[in-house]
Protein backbone atom coordinates (compact mmCIF):
# COMPACT_ATOMS: atom_id res chain seq x y z
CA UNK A 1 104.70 84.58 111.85
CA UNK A 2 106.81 81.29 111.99
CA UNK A 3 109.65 82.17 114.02
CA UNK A 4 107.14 84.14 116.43
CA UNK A 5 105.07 81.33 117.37
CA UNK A 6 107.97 79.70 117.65
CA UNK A 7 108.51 81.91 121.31
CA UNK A 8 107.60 79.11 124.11
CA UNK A 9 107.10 82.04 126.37
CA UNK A 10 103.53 83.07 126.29
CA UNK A 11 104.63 86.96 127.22
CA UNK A 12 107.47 87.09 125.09
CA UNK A 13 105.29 85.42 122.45
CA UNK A 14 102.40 88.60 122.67
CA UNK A 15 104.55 91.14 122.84
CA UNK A 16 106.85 89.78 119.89
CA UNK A 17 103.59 89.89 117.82
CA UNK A 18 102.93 93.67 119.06
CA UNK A 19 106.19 94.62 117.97
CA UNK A 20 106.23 92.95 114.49
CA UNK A 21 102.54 94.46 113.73
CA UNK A 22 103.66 97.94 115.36
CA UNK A 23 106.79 98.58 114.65
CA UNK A 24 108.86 99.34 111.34
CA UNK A 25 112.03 96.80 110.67
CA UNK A 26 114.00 100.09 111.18
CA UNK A 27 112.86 100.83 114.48
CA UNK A 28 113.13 97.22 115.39
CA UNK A 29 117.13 96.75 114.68
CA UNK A 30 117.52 100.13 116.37
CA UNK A 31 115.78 98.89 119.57
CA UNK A 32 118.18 95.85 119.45
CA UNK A 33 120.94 98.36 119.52
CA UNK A 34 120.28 100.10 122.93
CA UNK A 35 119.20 99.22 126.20
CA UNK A 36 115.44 97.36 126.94
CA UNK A 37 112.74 99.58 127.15
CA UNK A 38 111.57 100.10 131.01
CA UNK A 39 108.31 100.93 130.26
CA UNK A 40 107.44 98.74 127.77
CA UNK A 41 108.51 95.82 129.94
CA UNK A 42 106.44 97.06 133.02
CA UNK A 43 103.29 97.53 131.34
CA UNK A 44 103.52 93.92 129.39
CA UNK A 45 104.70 92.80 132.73
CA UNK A 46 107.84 91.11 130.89
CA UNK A 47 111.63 90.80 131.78
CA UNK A 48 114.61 92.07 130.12
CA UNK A 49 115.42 88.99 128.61
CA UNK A 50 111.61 88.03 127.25
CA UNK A 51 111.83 91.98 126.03
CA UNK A 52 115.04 91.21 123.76
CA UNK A 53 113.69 87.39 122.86
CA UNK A 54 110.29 89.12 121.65
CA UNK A 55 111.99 92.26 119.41
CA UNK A 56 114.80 89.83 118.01
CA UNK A 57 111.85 87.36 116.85
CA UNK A 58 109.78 90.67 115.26
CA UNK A 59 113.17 91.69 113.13
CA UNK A 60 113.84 87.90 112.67
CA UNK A 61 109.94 87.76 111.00
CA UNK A 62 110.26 90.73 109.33
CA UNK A 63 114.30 89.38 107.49
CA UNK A 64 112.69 86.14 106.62
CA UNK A 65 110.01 88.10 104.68
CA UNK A 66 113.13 89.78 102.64
């Protein structure tokens, strides 16, 4: 997970690393293609812009591993 624990933000970092271990690589670049998720960010206590940091690092990992 190099480009994940790259993520200075400790949030951003924990929920990038839920979303690469939960998520597909299909339902990650369709999350990037609509609007943040309101109740993910509330329950990981995370803003907007840590929410889109965290899913663009999981499909980031996940096109470095081909």
């Amino acid at each position: 997970m190099d480009i994940i624990n790259q993520l200075s933000d400790g949030k951003a970092k924990s929920f990038a690393k839920h979303c690469f271990e939960r998520h597909t690589r299909d339902e990650l670049e369709e999350a990037t293609k609509g609007a943040p998720d309101q109740a993910e960010m509330e329950h990981w206590g995370i803003t907007e812009g840590q929410w889109e940091q965290a899913v663009a690092a999981a499909l980031a990992e996940y096109q470095t591993q081909g």
